[in-house]
C-alpha atoms as a PDB file:
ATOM      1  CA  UNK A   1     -58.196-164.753 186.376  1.00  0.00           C
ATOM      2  CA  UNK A   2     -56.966-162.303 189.032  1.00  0.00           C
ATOM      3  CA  UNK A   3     -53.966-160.916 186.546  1.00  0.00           C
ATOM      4  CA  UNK A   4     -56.337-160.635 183.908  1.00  0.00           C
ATOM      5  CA  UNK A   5     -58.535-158.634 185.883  1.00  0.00           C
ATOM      6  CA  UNK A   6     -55.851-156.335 187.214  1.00  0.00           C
ATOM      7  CA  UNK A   7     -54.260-155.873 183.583  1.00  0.00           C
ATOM      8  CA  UNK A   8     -57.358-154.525 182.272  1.00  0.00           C
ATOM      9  CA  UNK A   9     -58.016-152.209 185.286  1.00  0.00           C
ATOM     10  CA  UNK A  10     -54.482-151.022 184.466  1.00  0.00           C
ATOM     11  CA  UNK A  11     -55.081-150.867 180.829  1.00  0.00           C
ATOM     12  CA  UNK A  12     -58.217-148.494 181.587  1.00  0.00           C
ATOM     13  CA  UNK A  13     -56.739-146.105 184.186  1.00  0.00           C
ATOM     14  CA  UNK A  14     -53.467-145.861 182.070  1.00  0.00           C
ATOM     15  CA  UNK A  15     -55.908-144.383 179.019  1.00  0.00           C
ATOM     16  CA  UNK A  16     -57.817-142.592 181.094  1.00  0.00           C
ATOM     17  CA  UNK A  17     -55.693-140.735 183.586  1.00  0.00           C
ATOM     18  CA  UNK A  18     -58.491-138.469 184.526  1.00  0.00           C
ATOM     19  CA  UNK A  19     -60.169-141.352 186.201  1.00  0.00           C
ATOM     20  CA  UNK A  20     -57.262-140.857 188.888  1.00  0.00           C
ATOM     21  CA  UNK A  21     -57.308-136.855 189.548  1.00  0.00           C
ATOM     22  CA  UNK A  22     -61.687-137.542 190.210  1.00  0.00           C
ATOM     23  CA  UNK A  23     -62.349-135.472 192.849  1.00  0.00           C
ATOM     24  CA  UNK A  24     -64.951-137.264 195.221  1.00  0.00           C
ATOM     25  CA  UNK A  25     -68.399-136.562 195.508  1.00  0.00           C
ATOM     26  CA  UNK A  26     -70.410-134.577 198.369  1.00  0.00           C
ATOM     27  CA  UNK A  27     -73.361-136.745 199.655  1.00  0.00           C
ATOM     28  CA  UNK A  28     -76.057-135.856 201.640  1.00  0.00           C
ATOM     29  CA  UNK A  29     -77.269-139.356 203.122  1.00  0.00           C
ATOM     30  CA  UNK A  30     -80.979-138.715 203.583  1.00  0.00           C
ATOM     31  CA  UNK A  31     -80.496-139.295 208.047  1.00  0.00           C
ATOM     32  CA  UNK A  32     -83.643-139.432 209.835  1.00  0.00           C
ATOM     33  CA  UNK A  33     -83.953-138.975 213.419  1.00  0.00           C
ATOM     34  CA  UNK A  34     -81.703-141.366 215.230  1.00  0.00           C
ATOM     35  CA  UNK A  35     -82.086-143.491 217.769  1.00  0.00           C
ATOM     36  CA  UNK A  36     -78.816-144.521 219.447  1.00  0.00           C
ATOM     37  CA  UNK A  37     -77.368-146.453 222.373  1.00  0.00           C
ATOM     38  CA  UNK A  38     -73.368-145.925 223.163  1.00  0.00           C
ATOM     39  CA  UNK A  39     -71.695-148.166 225.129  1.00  0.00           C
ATOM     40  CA  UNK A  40     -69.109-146.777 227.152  1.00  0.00           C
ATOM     41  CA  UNK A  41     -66.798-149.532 228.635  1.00  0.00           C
ATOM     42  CA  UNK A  42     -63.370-147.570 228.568  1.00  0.00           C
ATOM     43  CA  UNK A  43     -59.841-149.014 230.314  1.00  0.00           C
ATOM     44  CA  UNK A  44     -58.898-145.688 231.645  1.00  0.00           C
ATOM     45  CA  UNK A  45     -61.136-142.815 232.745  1.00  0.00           C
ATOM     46  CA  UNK A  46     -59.562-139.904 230.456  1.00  0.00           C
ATOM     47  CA  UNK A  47     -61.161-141.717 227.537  1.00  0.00           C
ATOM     48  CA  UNK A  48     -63.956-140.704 228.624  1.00  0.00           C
ATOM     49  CA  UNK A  49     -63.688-136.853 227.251  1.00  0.00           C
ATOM     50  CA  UNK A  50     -63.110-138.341 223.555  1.00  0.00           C
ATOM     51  CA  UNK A  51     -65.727-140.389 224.102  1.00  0.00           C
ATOM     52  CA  UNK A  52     -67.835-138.248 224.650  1.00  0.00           C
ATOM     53  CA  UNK A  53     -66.842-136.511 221.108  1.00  0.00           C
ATOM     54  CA  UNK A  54     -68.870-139.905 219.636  1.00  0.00           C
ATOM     55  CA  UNK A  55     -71.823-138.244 221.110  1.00  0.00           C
ATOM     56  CA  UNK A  56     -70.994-134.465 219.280  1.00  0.00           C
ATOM     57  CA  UNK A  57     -69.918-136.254 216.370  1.00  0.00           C
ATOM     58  CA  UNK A  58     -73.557-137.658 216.157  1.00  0.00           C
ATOM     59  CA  UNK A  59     -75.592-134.525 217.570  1.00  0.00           C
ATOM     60  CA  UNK A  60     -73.971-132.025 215.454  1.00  0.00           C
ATOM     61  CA  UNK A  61     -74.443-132.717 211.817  1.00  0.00           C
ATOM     62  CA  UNK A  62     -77.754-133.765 212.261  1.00  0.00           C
ATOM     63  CA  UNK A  63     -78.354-130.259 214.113  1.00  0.00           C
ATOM     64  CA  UNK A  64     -76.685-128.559 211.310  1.00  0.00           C
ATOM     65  CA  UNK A  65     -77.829-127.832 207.944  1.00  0.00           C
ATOM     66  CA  UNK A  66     -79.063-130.003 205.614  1.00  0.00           C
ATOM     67  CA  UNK A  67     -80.743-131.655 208.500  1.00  0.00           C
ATOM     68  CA  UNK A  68     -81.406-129.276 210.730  1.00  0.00           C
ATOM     69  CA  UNK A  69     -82.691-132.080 213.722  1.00  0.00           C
ATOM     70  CA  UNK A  70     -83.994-130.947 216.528  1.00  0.00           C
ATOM     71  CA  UNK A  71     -82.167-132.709 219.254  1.00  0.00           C
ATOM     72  CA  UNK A  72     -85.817-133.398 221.382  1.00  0.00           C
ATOM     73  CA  UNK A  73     -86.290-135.794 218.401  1.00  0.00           C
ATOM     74  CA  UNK A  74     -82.753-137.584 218.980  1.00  0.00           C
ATOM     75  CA  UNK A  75     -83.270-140.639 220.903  1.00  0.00           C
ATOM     76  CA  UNK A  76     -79.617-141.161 222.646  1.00  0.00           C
ATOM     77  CA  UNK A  77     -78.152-143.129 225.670  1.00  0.00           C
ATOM     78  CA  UNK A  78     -75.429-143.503 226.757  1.00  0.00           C
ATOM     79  CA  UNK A  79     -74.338-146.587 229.240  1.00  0.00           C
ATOM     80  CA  UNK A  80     -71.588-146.446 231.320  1.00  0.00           C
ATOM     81  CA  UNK A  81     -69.458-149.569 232.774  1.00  0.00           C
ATOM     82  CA  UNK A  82     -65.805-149.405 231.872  1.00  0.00           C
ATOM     83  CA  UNK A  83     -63.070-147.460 234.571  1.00  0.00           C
ATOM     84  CA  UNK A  84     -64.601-144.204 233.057  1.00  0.00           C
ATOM     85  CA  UNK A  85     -67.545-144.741 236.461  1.00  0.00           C
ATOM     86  CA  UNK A  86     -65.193-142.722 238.511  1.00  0.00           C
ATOM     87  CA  UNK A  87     -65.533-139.821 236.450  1.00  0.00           C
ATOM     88  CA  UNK A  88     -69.095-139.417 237.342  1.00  0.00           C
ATOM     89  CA  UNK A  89     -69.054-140.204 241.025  1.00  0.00           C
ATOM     90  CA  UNK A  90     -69.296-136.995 242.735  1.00  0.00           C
ATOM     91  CA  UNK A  91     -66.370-137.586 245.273  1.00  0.00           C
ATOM     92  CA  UNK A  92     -64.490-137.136 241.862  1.00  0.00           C
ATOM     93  CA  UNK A  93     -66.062-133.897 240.973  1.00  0.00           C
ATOM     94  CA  UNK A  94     -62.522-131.971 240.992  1.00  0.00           C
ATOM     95  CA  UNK A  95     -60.642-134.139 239.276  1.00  0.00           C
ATOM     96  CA  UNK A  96     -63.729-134.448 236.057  1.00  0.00           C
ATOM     97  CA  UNK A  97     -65.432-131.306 236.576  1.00  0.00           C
ATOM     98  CA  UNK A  98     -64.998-130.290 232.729  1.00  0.00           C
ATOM     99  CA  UNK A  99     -65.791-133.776 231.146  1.00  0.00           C
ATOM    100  CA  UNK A 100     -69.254-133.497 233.619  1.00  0.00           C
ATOM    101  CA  UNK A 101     -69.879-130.144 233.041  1.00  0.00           C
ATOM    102  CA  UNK A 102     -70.012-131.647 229.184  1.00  0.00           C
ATOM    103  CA  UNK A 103     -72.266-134.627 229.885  1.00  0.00           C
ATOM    104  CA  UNK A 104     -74.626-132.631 231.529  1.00  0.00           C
ATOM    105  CA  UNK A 105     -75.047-130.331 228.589  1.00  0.00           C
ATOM    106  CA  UNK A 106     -76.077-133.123 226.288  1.00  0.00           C
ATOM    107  CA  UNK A 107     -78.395-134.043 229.481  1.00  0.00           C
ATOM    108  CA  UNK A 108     -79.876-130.612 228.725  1.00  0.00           C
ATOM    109  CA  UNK A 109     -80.571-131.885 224.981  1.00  0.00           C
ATOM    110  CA  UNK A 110     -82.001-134.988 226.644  1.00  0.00           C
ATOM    111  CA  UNK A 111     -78.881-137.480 226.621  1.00  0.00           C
ATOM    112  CA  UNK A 112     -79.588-140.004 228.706  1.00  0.00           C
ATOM    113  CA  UNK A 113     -76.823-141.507 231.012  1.00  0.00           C
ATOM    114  CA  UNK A 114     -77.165-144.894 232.706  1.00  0.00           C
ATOM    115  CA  UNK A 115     -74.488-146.658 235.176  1.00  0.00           C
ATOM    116  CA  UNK A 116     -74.261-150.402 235.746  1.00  0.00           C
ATOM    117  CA  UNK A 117     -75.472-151.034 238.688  1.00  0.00           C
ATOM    118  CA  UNK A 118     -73.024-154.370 238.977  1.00  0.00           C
ATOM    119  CA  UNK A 119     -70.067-151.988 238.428  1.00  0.00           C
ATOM    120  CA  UNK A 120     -71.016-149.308 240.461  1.00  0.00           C
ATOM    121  CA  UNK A 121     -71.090-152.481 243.433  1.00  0.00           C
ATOM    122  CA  UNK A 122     -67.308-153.194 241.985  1.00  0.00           C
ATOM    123  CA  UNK A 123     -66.667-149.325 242.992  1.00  0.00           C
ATOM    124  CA  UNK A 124     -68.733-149.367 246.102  1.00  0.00           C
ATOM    125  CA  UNK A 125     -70.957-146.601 244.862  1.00  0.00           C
ATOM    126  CA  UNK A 126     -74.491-146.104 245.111  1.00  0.00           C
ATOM    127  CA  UNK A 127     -77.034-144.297 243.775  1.00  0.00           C
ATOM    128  CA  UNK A 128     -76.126-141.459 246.356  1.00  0.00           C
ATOM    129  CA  UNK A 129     -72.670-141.340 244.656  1.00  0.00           C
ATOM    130  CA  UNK A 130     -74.063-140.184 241.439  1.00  0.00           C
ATOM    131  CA  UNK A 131     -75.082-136.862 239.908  1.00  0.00           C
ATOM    132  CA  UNK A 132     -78.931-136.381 239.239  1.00  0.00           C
ATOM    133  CA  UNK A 133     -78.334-136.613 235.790  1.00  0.00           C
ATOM    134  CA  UNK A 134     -77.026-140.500 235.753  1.00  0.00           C
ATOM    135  CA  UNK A 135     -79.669-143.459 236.167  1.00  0.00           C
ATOM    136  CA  UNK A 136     -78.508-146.409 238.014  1.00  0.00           C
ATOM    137  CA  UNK A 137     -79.385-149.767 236.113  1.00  0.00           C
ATOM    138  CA  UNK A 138     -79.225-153.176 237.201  1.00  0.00           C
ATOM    139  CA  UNK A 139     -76.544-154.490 234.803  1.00  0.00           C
ATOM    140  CA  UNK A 140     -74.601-152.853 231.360  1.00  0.00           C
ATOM    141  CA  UNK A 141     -75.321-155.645 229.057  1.00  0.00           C
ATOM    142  CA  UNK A 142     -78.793-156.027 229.665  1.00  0.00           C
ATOM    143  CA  UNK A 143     -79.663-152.474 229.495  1.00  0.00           C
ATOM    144  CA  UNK A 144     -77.384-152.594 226.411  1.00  0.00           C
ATOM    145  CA  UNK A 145     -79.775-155.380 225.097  1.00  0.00           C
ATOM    146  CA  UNK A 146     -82.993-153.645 226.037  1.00  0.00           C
ATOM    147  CA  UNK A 147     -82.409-150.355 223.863  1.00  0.00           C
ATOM    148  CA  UNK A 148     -81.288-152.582 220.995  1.00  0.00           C
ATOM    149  CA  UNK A 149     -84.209-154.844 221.200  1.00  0.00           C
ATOM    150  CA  UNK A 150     -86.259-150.909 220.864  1.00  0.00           C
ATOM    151  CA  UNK A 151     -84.053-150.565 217.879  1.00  0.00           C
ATOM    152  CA  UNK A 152     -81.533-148.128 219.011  1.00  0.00           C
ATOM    153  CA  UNK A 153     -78.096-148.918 216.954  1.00  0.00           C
ATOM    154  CA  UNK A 154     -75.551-149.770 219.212  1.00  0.00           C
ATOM    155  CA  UNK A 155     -72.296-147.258 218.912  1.00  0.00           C
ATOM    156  CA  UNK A 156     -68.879-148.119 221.044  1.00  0.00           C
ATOM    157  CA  UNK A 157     -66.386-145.530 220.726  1.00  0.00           C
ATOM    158  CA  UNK A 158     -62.893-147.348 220.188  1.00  0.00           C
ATOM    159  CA  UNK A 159     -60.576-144.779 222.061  1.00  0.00           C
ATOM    160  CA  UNK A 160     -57.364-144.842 220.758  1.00  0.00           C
ATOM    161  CA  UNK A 161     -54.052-143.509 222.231  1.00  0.00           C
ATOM    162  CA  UNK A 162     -52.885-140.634 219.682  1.00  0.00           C
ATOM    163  CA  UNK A 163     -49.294-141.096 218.667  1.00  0.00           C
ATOM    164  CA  UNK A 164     -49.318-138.967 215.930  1.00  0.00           C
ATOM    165  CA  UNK A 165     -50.685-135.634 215.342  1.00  0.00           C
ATOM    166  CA  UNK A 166     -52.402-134.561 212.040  1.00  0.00           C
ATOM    167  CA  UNK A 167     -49.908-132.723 210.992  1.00  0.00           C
ATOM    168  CA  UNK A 168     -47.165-135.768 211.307  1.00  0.00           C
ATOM    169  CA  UNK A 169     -49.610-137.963 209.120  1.00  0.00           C
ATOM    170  CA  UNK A 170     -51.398-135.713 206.840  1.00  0.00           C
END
């Protein structure tokens, strides 16, 4: 049945070649505002800055047109419990000033940031050790639970080691 199948899709595309040169189609999907909850549990802390692209990569076309969202009505967390703490314990500020500087500008667009409290006790931080924009939480996976259970979608960013630029691959 399979060969059958593929021998007729053959058959077609072979007598209609234009099927094959289709050029694809534009869609608007008709997004409404969003309610999200990203869960950032990263194995080293410099994943954190493309992580953090997840959150543009959300933000921005909605803010653009066809949508044109304000981002007051985009409902976005973000919780934080992988290696990627360190970058916003203020002791660090030097070493992650840029990749703060960006967090607090979605903090602006009212981003909210919440730290497990469980791995902030594997760090030995405190709330103290945080910047004013981060809540401290009593545990990743249940505030993780909580926003879904308010029907936020649950995003986590796979961060991927590049090997290859565009150019290489295109």
């Amino acid at each position: 049945m399979k060969h059958i199948v593929f021998f007729i899709c053959t058959f077609i595309l072979m007598l209609f070649p234009a099927l094959l040169v289709a050029e694809a189609r534009v869609v608007n999907t008709p997004y409404e505002n969003p309610k999200v909850v990203f869960d950032f549990y990263l194995d080293d802390p410099q994943k954190i800055g493309p992580a953090l692209y997840w959150v543009r990569s959300l933000m921005n076309p909605l803010m653009n047109d066809p949508y044109g969202i304000d981002p007051e009505f985009m409902d976005i967390v973000v919780v934080i419990h992988g290696t990627e703490i360190v970058t916003v314990a203020k002791k660090n500020h030097a070493k992650y000033k840029e990749v703060v500087g960006r967090m607090q500008y979605y903090a602006g667009f009212g981003v909210e940031f919440k730290v497990c409290g469980l791995a902030a006790d594997d760090y030995d931080y405190a709330a103290k050790d945080f910047y004013e924009f981060i809540d401290l939480v009593p545990s990743a996976i249940t505030e993780l639970a909580h926003w879904q259970q308010q029907g936020y979608a649950l995003i986590a960013p796979n961060v991927m080691d590049k090997k290859f630029s565009i150019e290489e691959i295109r």
